[in-house]
Structure formats: C-alpha cells, structure tokens
N, C-alpha and C. Protein backbone atom coordinates (compact mmCIF):
# COMPACT_ATOMS: atom_id res chain seq x y z
N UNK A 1 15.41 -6.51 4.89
CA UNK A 1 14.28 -6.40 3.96
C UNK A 1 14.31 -5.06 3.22
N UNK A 2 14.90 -3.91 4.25
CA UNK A 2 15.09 -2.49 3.22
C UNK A 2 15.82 -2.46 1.83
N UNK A 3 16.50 -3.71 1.62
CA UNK A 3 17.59 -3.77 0.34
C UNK A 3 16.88 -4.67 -0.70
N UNK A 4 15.92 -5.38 -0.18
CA UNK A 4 15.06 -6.41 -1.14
C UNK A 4 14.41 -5.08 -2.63
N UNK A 5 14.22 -4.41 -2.53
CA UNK A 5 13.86 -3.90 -3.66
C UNK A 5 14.82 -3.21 -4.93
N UNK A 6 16.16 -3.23 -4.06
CA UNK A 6 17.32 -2.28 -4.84
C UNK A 6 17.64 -3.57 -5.74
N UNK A 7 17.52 -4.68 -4.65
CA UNK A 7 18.34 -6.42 -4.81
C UNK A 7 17.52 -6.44 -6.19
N UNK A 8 16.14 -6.43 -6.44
CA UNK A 8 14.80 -6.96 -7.07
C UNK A 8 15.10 -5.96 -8.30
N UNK A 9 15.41 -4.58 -8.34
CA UNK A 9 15.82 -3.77 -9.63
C UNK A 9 17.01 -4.34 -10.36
N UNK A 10 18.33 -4.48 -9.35
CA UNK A 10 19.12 -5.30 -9.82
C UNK A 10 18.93 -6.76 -10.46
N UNK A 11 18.19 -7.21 -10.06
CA UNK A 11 17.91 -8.40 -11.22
C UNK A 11 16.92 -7.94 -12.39
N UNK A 12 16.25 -7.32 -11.84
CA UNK A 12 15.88 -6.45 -13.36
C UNK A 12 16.31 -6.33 -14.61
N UNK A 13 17.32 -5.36 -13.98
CA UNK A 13 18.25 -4.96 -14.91
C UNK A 13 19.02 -5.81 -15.75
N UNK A 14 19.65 -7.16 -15.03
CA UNK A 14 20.60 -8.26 -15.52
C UNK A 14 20.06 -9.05 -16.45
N UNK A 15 18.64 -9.55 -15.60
CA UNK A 15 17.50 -10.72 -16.58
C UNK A 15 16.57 -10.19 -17.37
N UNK A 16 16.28 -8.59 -17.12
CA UNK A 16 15.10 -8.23 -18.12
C UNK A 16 13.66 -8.87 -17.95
N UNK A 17 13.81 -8.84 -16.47
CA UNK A 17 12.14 -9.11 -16.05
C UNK A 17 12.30 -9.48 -14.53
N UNK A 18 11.34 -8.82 -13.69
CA UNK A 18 11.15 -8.91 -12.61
C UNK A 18 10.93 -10.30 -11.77
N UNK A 19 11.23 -10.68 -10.51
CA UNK A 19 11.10 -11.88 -10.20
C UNK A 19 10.48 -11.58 -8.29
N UNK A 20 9.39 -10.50 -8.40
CA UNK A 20 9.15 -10.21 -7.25
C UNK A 20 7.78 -11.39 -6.64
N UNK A 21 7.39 -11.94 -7.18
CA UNK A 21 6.47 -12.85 -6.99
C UNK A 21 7.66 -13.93 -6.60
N UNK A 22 8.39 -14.59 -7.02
CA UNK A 22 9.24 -15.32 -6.63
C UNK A 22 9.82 -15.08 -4.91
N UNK A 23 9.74 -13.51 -4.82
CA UNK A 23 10.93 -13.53 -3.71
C UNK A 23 9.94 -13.45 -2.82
N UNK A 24 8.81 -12.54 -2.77
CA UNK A 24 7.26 -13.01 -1.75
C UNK A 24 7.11 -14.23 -1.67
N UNK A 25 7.24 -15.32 -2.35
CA UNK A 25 6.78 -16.63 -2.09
C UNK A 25 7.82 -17.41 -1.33
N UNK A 26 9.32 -17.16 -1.26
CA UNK A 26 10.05 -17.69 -0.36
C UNK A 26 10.21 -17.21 1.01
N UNK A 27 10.11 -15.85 0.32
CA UNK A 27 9.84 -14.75 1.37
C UNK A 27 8.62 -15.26 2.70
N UNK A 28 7.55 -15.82 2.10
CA UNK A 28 6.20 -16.32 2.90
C UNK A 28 6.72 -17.81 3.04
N UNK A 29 7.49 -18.39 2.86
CA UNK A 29 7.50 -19.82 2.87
C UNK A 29 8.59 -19.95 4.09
N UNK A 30 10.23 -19.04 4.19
CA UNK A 30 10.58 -19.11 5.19
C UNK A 30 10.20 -18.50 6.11
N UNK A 31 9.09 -17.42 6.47
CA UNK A 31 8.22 -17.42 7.34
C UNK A 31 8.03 -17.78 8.32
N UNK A 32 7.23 -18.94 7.38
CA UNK A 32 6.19 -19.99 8.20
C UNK A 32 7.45 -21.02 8.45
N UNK A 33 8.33 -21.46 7.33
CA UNK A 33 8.90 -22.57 8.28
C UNK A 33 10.16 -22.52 9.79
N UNK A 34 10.92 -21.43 9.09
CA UNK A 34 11.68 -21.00 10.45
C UNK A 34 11.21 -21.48 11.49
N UNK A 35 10.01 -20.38 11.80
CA UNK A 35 9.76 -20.90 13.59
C UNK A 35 9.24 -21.91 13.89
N UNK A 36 9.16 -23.23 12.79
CA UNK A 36 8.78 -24.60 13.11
C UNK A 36 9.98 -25.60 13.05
N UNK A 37 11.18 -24.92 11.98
CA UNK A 37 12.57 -25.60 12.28
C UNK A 37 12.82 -25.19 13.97
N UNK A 38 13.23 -23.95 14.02
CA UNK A 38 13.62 -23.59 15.26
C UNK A 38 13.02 -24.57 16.47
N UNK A 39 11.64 -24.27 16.70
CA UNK A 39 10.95 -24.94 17.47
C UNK A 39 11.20 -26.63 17.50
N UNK A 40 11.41 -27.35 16.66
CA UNK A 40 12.27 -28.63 16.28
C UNK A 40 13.69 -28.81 16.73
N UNK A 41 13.65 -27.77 16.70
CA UNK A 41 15.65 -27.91 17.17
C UNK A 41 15.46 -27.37 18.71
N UNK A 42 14.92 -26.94 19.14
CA UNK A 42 14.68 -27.08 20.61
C UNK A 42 14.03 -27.77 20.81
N UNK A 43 12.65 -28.12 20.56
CA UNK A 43 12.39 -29.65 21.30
C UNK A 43 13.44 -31.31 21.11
N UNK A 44 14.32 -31.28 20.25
CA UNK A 44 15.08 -31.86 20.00
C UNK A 44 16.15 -32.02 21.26
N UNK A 45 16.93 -30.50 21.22
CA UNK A 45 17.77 -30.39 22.33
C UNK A 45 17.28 -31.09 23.80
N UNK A 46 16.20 -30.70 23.73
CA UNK A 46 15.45 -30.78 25.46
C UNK A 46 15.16 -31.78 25.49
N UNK A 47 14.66 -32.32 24.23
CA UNK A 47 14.68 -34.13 24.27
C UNK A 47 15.90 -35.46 24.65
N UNK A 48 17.07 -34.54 24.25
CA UNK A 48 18.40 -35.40 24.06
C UNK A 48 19.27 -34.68 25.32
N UNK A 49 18.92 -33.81 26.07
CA UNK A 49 19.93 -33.45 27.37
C UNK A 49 19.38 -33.03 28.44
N UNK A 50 17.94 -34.09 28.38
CA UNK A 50 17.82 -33.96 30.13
C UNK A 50 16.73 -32.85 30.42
N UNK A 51 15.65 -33.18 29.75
CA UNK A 51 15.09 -31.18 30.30
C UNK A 51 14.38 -32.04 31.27
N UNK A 52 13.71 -31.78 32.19
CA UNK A 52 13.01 -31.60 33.36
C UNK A 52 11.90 -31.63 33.25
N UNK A 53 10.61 -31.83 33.24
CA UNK A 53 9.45 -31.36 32.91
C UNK A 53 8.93 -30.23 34.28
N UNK A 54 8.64 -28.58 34.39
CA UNK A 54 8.20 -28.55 36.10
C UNK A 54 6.81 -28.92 36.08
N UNK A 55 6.59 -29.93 37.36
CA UNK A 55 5.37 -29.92 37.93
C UNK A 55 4.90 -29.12 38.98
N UNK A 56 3.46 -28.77 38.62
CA UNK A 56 3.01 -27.73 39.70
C UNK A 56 3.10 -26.71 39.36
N UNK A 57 4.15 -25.73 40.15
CA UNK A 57 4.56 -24.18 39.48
C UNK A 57 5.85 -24.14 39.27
N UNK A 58 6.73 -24.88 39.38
CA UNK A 58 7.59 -25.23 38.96
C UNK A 58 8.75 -24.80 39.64
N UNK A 59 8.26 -24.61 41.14
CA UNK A 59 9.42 -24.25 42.04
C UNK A 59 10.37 -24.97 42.46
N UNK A 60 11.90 -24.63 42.34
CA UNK A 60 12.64 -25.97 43.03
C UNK A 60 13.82 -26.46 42.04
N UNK A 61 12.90 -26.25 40.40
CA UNK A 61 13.37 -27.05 39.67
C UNK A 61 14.38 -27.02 38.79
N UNK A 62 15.82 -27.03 38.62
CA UNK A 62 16.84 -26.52 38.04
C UNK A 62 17.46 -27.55 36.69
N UNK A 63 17.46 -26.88 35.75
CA UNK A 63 18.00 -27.85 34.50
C UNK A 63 19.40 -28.36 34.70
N UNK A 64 19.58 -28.65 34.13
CA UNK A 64 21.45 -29.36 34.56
C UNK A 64 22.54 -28.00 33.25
N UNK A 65 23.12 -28.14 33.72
CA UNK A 65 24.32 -26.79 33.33
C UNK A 65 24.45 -27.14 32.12
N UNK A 66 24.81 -28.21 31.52
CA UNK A 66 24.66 -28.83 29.75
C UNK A 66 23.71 -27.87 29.39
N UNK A 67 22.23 -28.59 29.32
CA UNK A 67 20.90 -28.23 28.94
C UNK A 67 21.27 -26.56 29.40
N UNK A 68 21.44 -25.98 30.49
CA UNK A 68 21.40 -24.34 30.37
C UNK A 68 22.10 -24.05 29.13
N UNK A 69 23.35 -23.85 29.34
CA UNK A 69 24.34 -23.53 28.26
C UNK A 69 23.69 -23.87 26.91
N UNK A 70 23.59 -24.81 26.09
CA UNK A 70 22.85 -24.71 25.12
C UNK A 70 21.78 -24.02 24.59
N UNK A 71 20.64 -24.07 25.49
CA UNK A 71 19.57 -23.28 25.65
C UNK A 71 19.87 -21.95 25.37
N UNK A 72 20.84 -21.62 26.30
CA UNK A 72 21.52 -19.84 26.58
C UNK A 72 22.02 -19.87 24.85
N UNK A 73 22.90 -20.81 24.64
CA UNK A 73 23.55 -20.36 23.37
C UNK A 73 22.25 -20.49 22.03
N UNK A 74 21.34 -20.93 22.37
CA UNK A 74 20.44 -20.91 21.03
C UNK A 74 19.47 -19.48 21.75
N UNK A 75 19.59 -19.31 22.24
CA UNK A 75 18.97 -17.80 22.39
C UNK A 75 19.78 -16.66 21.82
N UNK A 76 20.71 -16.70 22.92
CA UNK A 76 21.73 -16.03 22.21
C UNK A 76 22.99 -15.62 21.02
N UNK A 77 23.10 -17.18 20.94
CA UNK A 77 24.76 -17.51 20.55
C UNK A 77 23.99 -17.27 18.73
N UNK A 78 23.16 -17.38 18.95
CA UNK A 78 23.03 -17.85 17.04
C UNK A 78 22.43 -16.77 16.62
N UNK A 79 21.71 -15.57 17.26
CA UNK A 79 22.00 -14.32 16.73
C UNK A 79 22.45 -13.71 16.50
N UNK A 80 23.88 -14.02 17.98
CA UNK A 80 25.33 -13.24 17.67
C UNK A 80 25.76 -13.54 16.00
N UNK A 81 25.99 -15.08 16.24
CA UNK A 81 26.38 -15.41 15.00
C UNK A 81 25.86 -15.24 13.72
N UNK A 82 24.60 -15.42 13.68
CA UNK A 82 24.03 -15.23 12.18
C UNK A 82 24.02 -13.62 12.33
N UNK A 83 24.14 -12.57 12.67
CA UNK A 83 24.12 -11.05 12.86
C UNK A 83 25.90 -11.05 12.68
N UNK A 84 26.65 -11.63 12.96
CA UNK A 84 28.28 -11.66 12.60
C UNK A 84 28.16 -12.11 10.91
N UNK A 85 27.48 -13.32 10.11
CA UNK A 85 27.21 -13.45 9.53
C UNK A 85 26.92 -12.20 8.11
N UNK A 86 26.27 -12.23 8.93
CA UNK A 86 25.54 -11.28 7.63
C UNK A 86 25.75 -9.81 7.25
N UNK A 87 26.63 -9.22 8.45
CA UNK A 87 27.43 -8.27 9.02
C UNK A 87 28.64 -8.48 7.50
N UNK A 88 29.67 -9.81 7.79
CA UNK A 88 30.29 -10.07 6.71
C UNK A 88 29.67 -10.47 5.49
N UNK A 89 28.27 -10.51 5.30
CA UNK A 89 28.03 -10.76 4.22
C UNK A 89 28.24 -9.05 3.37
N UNK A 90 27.44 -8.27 4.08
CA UNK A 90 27.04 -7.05 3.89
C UNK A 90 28.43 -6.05 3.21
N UNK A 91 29.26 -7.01 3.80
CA UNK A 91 30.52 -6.10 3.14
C UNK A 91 30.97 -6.22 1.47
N UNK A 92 30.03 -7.61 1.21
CA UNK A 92 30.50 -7.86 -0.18
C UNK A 92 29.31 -7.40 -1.21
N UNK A 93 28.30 -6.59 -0.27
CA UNK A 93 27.04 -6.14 -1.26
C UNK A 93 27.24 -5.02 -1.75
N UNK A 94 27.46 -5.40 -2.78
CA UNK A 94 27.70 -3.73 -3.90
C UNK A 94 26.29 -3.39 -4.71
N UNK A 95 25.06 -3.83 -4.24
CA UNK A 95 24.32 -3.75 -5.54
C UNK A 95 24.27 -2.06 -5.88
N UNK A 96 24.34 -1.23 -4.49
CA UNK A 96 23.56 -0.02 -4.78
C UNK A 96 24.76 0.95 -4.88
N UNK A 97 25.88 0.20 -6.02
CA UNK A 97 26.24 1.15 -6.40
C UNK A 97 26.44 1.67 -7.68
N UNK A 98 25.65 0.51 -8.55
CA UNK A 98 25.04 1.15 -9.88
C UNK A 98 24.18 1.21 -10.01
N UNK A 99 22.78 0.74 -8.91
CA UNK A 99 21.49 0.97 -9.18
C UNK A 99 20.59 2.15 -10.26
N UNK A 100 21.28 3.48 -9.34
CA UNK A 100 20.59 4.70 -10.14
C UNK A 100 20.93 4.54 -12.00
N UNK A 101 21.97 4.12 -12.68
CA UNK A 101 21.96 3.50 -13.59
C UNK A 101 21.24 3.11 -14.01
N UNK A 102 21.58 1.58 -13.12
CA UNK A 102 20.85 0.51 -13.62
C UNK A 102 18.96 1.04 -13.72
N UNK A 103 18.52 1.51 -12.68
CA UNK A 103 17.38 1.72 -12.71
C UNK A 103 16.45 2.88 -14.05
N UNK A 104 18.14 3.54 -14.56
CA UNK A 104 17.85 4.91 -15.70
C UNK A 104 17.53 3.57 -16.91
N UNK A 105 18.21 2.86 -16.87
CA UNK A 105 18.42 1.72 -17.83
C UNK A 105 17.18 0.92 -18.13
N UNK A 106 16.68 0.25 -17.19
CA UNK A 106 14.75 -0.29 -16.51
C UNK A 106 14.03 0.45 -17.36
N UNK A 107 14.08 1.88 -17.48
CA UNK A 107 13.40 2.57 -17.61
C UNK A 107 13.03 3.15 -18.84
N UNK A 108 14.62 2.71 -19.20
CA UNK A 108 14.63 3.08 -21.30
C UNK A 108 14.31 1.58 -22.16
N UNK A 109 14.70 0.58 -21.39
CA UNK A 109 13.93 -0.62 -21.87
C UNK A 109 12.32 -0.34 -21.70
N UNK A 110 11.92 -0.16 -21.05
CA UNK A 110 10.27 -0.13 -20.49
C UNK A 110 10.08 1.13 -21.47
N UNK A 111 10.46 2.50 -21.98
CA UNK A 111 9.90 3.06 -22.32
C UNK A 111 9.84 2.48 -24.19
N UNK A 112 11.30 1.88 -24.27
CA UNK A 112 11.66 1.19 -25.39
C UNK A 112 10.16 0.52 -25.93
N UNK A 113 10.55 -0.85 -25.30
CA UNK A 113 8.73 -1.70 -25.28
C UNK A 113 7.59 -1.12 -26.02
N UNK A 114 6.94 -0.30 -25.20
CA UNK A 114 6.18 0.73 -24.86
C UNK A 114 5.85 1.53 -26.25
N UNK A 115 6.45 2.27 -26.50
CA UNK A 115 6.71 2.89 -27.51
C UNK A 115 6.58 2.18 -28.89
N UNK A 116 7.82 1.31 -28.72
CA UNK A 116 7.61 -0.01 -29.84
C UNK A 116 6.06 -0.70 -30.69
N UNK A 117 5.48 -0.73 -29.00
CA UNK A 117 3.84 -1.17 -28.91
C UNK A 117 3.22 -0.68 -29.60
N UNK A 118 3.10 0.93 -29.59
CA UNK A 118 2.71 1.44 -30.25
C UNK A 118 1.97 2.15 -29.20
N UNK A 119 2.42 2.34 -27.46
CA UNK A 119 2.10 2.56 -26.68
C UNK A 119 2.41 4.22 -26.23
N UNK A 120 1.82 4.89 -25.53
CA UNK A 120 2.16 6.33 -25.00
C UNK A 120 2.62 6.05 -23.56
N UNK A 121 4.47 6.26 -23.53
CA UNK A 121 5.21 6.33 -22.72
C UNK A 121 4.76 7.31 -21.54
N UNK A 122 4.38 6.97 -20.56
CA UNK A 122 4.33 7.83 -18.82
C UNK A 122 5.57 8.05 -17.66
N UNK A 123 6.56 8.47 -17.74
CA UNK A 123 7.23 8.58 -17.03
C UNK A 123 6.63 7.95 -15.17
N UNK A 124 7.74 7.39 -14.60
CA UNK A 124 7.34 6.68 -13.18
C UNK A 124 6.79 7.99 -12.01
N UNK A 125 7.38 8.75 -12.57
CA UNK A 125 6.97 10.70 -11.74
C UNK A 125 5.62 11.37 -12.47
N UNK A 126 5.59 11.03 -13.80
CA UNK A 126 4.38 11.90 -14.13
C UNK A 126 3.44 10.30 -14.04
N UNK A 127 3.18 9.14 -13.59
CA UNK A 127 2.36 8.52 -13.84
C UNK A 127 1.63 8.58 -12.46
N UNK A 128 3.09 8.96 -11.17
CA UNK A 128 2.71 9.34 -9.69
C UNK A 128 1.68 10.23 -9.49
N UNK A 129 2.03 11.25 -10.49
CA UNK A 129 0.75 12.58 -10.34
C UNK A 129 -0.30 12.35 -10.79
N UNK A 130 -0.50 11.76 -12.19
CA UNK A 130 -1.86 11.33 -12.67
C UNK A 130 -2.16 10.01 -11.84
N UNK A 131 -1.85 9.59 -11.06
CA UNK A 131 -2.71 8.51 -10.13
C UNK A 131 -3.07 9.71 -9.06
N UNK A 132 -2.33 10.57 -8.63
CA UNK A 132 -2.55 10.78 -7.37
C UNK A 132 -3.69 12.28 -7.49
N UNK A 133 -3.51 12.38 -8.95
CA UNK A 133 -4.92 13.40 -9.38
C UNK A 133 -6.13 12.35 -9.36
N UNK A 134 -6.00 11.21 -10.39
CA UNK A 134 -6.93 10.34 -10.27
C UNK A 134 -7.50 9.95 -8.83
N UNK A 135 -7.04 9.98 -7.97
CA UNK A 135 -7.04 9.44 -6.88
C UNK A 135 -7.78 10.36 -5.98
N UNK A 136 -7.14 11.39 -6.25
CA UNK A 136 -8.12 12.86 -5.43
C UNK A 136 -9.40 13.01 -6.17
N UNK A 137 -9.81 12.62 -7.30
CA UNK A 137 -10.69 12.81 -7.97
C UNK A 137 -11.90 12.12 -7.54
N UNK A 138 -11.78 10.59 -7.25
CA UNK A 138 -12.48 10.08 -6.88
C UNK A 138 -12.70 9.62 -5.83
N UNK A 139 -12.01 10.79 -4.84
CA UNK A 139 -11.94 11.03 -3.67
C UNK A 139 -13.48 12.06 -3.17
N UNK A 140 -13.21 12.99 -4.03
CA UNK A 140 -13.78 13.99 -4.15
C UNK A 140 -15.13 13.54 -4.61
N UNK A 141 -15.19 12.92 -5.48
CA UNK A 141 -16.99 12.70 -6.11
C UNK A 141 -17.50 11.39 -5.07
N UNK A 142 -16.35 11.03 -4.17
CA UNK A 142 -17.12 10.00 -2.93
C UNK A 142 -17.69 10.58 -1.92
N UNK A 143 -16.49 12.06 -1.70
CA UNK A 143 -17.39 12.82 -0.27
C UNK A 143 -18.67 13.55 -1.32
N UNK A 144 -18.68 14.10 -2.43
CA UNK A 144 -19.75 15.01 -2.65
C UNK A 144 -21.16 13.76 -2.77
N UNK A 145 -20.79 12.46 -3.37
CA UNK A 145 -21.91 11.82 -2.95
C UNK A 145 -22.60 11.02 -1.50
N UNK A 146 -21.72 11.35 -0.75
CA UNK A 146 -21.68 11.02 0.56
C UNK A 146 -22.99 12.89 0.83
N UNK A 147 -22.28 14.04 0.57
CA UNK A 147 -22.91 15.06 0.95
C UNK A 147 -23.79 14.68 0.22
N UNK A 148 -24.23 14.78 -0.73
CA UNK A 148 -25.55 14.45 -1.40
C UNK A 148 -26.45 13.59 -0.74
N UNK A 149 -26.25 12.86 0.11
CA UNK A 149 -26.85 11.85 0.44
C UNK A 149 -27.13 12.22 2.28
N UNK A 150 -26.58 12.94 2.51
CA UNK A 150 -26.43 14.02 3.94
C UNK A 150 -27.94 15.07 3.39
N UNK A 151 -27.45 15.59 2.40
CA UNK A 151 -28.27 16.61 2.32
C UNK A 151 -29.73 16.28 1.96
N UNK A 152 -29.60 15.09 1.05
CA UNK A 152 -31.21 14.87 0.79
C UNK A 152 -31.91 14.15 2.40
N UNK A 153 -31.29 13.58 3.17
CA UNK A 153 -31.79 13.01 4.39
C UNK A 153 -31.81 13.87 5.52
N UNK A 154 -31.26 15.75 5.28
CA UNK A 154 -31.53 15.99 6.35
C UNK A 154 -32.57 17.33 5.80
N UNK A 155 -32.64 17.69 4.07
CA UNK A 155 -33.41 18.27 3.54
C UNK A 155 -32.50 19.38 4.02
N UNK A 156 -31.15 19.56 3.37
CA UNK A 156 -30.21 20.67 3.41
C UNK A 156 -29.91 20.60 1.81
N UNK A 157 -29.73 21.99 1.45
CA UNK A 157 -29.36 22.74 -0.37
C UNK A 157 -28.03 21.89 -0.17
N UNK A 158 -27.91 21.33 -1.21
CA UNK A 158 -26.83 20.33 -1.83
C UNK A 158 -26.01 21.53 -1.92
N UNK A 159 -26.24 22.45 -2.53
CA UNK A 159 -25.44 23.42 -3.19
C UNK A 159 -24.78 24.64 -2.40
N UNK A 160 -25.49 24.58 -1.21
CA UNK A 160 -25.05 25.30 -0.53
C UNK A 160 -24.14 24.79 0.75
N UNK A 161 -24.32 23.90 0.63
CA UNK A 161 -23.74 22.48 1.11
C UNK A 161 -22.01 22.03 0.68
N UNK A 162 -22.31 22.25 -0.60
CA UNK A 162 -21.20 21.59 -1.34
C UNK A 162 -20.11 22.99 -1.51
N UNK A 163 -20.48 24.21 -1.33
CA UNK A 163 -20.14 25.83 -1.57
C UNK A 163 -19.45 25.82 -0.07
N UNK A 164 -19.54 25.17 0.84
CA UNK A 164 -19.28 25.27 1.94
C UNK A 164 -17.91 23.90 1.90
N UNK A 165 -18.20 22.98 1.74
CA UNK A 165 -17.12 21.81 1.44
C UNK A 165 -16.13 22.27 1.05
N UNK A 166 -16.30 23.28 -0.36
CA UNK A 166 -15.26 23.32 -1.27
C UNK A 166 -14.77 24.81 -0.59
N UNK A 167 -14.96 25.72 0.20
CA UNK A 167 -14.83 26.63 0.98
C UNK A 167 -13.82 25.96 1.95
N UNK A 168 -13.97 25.17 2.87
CA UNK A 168 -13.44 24.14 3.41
C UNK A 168 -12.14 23.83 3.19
N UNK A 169 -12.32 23.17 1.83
CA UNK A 169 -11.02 22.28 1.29
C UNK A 169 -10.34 23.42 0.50
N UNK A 170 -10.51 24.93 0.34
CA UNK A 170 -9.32 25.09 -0.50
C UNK A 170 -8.85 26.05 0.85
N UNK A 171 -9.48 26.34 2.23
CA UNK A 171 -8.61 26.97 3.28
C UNK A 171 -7.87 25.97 3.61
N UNK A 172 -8.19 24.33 4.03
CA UNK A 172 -7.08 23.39 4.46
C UNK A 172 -5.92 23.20 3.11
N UNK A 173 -6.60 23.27 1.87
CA UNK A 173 -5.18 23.64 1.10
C UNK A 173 -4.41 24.75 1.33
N UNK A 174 -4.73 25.91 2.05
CA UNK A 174 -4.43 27.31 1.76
C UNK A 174 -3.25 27.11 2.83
N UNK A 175 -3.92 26.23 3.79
CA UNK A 175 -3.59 26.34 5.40
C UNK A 175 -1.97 25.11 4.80
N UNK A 176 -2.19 24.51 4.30
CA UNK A 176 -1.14 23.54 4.12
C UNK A 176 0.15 24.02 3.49
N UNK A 177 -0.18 24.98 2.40
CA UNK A 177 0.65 25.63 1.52
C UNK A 177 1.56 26.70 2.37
N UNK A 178 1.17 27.06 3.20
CA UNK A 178 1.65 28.21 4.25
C UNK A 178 2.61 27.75 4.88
C-alpha cells in the first residue's frame, strides 16, 4: 500500500488526471470480498475431505492427514507463495524511478491550467504553510473563545486571561525552538 500513491502520480502523469477514487473503491471492494472468498474456499475444502465436526470440547478428535496438509498449506503455503509472487513482481516495478520528474511535470500542467484560468498559481509547499497558518489561526480564535467563555463563567479579566495564554504559547514556542 506504501507504493499506491507513487503508482497513483504515475498515472497522473501518463493519463492527465487522477484515478484515486477508482483505486479506494477496489481497494474497499477487495476488502470486503477476500475474506469471504477465502472463507469459501475453506469451507469448501472441509466440505470435500472429511472434516470432523468436534463434539463437546473436542477432545480425542483428529482430522485425517489429507484434510491437515491442505489446511496447513492454505495457512501457510499461499502466503509463501503469493509473498514469492509479488516478491517477483516487485522486481519489474520501476515506477519510482522517474517519479520526481514525473511529479515536477503534474505540477507544470496544474500550474499550466491554473494560470490559463486566469487563476493565482500556489505552489504544493507554499499552499502547506498557508493551510497550516490557516489552521493555527483558527486554532487560536477556538481556544481564545473557549477562554472567553471560561472567563465570563468564572468572572475572570478576559484580558488578563488571554496576556497569560499568549505568555504561555510563545514560551512553549520558545521552548520548542531550543
């Protein structure tokens, strides 16, 4: 799943439009069905070689060496294998080795667009900071109305209140920067 997003730029880049809604929805669809195939293919097995049912607590009761072995190999054998699998798949995945490219590329189309629009281009780094100012911002006017709402219910100076907050928050900045 760590490569699904390099995979998801790379088609980006090729088709000129994202297809991440697509890959969440198979993504959620084999999910859910896997562990109901799986579960099918073992009640299947146990159906067709003999399983045993235990009654009681189930002391006593031994499957027949067929039915083990199978069992053993769908526990085991098909992780080995699909992990051998994909092991050799992995050798033929080149996406991430033009990504940084490809992704400089994403980026001059999108600013292309944009621009075209008649739009004011944000870089993906300066749009990080103005969210993450935005973000502190209304961070900030949630605790001061939170204090506001402290102070009128306990009949404490807002202001002396808030002189103390911001006293506060620029030693834990001070303290962070250090």
């Amino acid at each position: 799943m760590s490569l699904v997003g390099d995979v998801l730029d790379h088609l980006e880049w090729k088709a000129g439009f994202r297809c991440d809604g697509i890959t969440v929805s198979f993504t959620t669809i084999f999910t859910l069905f896997m562990p109901i195939l799986g579960n099918a293919i073992i009640n299947k097995v146990l159906a067709n070689d003999g399983y045993i049912t235990p009654v009681g607590n189930g002391e006593g009761i031994v499957q027949n060496t067929n039915l083990q072995i199978i069992l053993d190999w769908l526990a085991l054998g098909s992780e080995v294998v699909s992990s051998l699998i994909i092991v050799v798949l992995m050798l033929f995945f080149n996406v991430e080795k033009n990504l940084s490219k490809e992704q400089e590329e994403i980026q001059k189309r999108k600013k292309k667009i944009i621009l075209a629009s008649g739009g004011t281009w944000v870089s993906p780094k300066e749009r990080e900071i103005l969210d993450e100012k935005e973000f502190d911002k209304a961070n900030e006017e949630l605790a001061l109305s939170h204090l506001k709402r402290k102070c009128d219910k306990h009949q404490l100076d807002f202001e002396i209140e808030k002189a103390k907050y911001f006293d506060k928050k620029a030693k834990k900045a001070k303290h962070e920067h250090d």
